[in-house]
C-alpha atoms as a PDB file:
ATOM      1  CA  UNK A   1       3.369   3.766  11.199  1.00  0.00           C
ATOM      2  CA  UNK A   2       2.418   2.231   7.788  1.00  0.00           C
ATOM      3  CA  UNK A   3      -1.170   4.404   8.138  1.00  0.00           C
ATOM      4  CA  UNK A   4       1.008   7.652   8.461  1.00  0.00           C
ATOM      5  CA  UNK A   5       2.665   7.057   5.310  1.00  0.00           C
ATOM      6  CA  UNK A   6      -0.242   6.758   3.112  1.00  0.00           C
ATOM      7  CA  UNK A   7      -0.538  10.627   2.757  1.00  0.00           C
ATOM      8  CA  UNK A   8       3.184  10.861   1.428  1.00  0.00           C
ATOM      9  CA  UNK A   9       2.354   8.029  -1.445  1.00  0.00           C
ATOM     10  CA  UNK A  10      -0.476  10.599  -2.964  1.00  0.00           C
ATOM     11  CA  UNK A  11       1.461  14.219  -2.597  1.00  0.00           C
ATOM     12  CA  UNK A  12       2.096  15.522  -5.302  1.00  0.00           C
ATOM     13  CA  UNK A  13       6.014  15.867  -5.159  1.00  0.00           C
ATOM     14  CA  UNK A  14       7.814  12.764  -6.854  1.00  0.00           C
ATOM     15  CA  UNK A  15      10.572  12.861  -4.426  1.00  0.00           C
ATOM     16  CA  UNK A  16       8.378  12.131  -1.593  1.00  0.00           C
ATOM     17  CA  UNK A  17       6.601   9.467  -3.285  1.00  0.00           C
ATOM     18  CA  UNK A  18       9.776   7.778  -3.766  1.00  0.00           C
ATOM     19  CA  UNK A  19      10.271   8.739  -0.236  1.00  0.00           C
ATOM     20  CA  UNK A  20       7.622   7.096   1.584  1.00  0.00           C
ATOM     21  CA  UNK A  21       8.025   3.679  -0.987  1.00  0.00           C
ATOM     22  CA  UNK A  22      10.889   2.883   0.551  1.00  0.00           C
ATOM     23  CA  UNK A  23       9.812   3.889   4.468  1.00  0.00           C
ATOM     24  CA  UNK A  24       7.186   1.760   3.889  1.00  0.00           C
ATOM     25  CA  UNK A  25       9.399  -1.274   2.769  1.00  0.00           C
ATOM     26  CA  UNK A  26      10.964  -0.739   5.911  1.00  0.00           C
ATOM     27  CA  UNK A  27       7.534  -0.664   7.690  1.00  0.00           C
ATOM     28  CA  UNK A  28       6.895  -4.198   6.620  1.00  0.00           C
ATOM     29  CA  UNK A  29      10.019  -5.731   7.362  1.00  0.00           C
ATOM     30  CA  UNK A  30      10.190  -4.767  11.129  1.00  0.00           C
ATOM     31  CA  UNK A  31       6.213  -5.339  11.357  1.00  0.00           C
ATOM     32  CA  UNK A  32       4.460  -8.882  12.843  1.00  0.00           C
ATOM     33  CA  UNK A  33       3.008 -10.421   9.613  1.00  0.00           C
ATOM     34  CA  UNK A  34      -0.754 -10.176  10.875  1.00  0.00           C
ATOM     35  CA  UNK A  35      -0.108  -6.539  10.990  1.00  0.00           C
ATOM     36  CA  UNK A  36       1.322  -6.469   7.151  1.00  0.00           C
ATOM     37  CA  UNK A  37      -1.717  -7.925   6.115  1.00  0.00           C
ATOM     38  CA  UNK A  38      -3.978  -4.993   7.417  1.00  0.00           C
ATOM     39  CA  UNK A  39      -1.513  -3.020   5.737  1.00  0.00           C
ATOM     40  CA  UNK A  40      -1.708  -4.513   2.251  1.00  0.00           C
ATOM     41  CA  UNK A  41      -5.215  -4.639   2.449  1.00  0.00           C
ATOM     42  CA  UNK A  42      -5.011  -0.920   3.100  1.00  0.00           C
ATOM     43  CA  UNK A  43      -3.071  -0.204  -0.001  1.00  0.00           C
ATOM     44  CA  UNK A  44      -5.051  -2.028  -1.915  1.00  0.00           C
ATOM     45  CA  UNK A  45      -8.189  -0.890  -0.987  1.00  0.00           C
ATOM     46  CA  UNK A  46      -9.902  -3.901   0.369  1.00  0.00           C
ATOM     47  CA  UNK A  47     -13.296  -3.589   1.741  1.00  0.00           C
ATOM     48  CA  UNK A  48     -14.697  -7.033   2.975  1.00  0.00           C
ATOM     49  CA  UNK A  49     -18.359  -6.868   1.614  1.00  0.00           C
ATOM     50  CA  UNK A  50     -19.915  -8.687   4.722  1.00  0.00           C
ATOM     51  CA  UNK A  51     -19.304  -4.953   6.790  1.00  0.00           C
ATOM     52  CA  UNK A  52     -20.267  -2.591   6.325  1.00  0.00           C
ATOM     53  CA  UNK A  53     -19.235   0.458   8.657  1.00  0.00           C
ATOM     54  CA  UNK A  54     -21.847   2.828  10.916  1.00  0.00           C
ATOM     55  CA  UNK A  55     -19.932   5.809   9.278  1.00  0.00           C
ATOM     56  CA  UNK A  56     -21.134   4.606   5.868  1.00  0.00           C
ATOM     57  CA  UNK A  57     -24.430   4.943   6.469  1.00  0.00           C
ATOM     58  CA  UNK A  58     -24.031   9.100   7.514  1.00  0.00           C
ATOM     59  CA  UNK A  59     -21.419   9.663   5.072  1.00  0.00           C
ATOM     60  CA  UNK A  60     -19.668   8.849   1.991  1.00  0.00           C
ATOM     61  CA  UNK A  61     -16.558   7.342   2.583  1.00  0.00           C
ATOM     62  CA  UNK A  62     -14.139   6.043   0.015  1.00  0.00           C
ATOM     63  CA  UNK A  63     -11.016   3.421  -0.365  1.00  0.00           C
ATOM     64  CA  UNK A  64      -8.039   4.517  -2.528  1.00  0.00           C
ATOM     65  CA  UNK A  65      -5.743   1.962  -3.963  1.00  0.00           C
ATOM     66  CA  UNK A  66      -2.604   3.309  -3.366  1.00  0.00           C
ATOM     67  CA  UNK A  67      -0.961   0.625  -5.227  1.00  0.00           C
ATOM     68  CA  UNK A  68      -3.069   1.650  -8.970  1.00  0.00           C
ATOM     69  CA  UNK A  69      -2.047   5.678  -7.842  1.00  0.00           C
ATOM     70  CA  UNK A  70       1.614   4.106  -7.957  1.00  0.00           C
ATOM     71  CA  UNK A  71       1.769   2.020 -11.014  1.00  0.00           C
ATOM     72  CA  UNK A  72      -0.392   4.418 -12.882  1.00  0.00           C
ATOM     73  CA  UNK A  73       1.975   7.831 -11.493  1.00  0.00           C
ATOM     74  CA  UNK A  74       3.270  10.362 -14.257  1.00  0.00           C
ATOM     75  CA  UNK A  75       7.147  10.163 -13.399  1.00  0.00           C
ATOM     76  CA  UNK A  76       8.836   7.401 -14.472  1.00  0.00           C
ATOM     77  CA  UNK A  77      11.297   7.713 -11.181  1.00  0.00           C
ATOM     78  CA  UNK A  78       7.780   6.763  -8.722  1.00  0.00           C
ATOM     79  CA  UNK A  79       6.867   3.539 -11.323  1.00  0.00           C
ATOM     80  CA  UNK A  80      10.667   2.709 -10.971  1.00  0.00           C
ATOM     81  CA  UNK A  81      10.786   2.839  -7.180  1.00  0.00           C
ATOM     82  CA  UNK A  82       7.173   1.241  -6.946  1.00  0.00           C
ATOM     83  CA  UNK A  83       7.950  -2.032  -9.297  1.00  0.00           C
ATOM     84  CA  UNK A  84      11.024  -2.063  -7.535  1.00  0.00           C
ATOM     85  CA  UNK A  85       9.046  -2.268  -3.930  1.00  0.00           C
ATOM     86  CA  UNK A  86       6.427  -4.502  -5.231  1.00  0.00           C
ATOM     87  CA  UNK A  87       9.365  -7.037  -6.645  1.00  0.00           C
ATOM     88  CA  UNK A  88      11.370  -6.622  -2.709  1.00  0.00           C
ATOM     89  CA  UNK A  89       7.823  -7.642  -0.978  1.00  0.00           C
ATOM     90  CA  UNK A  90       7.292 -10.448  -3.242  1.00  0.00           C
ATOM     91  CA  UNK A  91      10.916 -12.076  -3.027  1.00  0.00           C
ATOM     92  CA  UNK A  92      12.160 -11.171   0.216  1.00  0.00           C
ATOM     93  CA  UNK A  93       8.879 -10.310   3.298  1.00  0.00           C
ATOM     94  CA  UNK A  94       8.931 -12.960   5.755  1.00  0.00           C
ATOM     95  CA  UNK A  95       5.291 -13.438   4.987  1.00  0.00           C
ATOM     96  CA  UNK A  96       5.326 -13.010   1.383  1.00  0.00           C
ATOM     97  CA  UNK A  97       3.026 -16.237   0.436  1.00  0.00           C
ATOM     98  CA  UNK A  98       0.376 -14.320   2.500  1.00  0.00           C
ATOM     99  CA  UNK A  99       0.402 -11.355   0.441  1.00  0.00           C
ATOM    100  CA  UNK A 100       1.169 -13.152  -3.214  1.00  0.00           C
ATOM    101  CA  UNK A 101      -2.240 -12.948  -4.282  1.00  0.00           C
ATOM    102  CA  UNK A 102      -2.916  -9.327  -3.202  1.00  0.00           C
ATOM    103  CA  UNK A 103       0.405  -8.087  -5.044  1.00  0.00           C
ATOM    104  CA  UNK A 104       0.677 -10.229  -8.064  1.00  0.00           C
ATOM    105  CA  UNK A 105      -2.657  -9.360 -10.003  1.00  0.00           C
END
């Protein structure tokens, strides 16, 4: 569910950005917390440099962090909502000590 929301955090409407922020905090709060952990390292872009995948070697293939789209975003409403998610995950996620050093920096 988390993977279908990535394409709403990059459209180009604000309103939907805001949108999917908050469907996504709801993502992670009625997910297991090994699955939140694939997601934040999803949003953050995380590649682990020991794989590599078979597509990589026939295509180019990138990693977005969603997270530096959001914090970095023109309207002030999205870096609002977004500093606003980031503090909820931190505080209140079940499994927040797991993700601490992803969200922090």
């Amino acid at each position: 569910m988390a993977r279908a929301l990535l394409l709403a955090l990059v459209n180009h409407k604000a309103k939907i950005r805001v949108s999917a922020l908050s469907a996504l905090t709801s993502v992670l709060y009625c997910g297991v917390w090994k699955h939140n952990a694939f997601v934040m390292e999803i949003l953050i872009g995380f590649r682990d440099p020991n794989t590599v995948a078979i597509k990589d070697f026939y295509e180019y293939s990138t990693k977005l962090n969603y997270l530096a789209i959001l914090i970095n975003d023109n309207n002030p409403n999205v870096r609002e909502a977004f500093l606003k998610a980031i503090g909820d995950w931190v505080s209140k996620l079940p499994d927040k000590y797991d993700h601490h050093t992803r969200l922090v920096p």
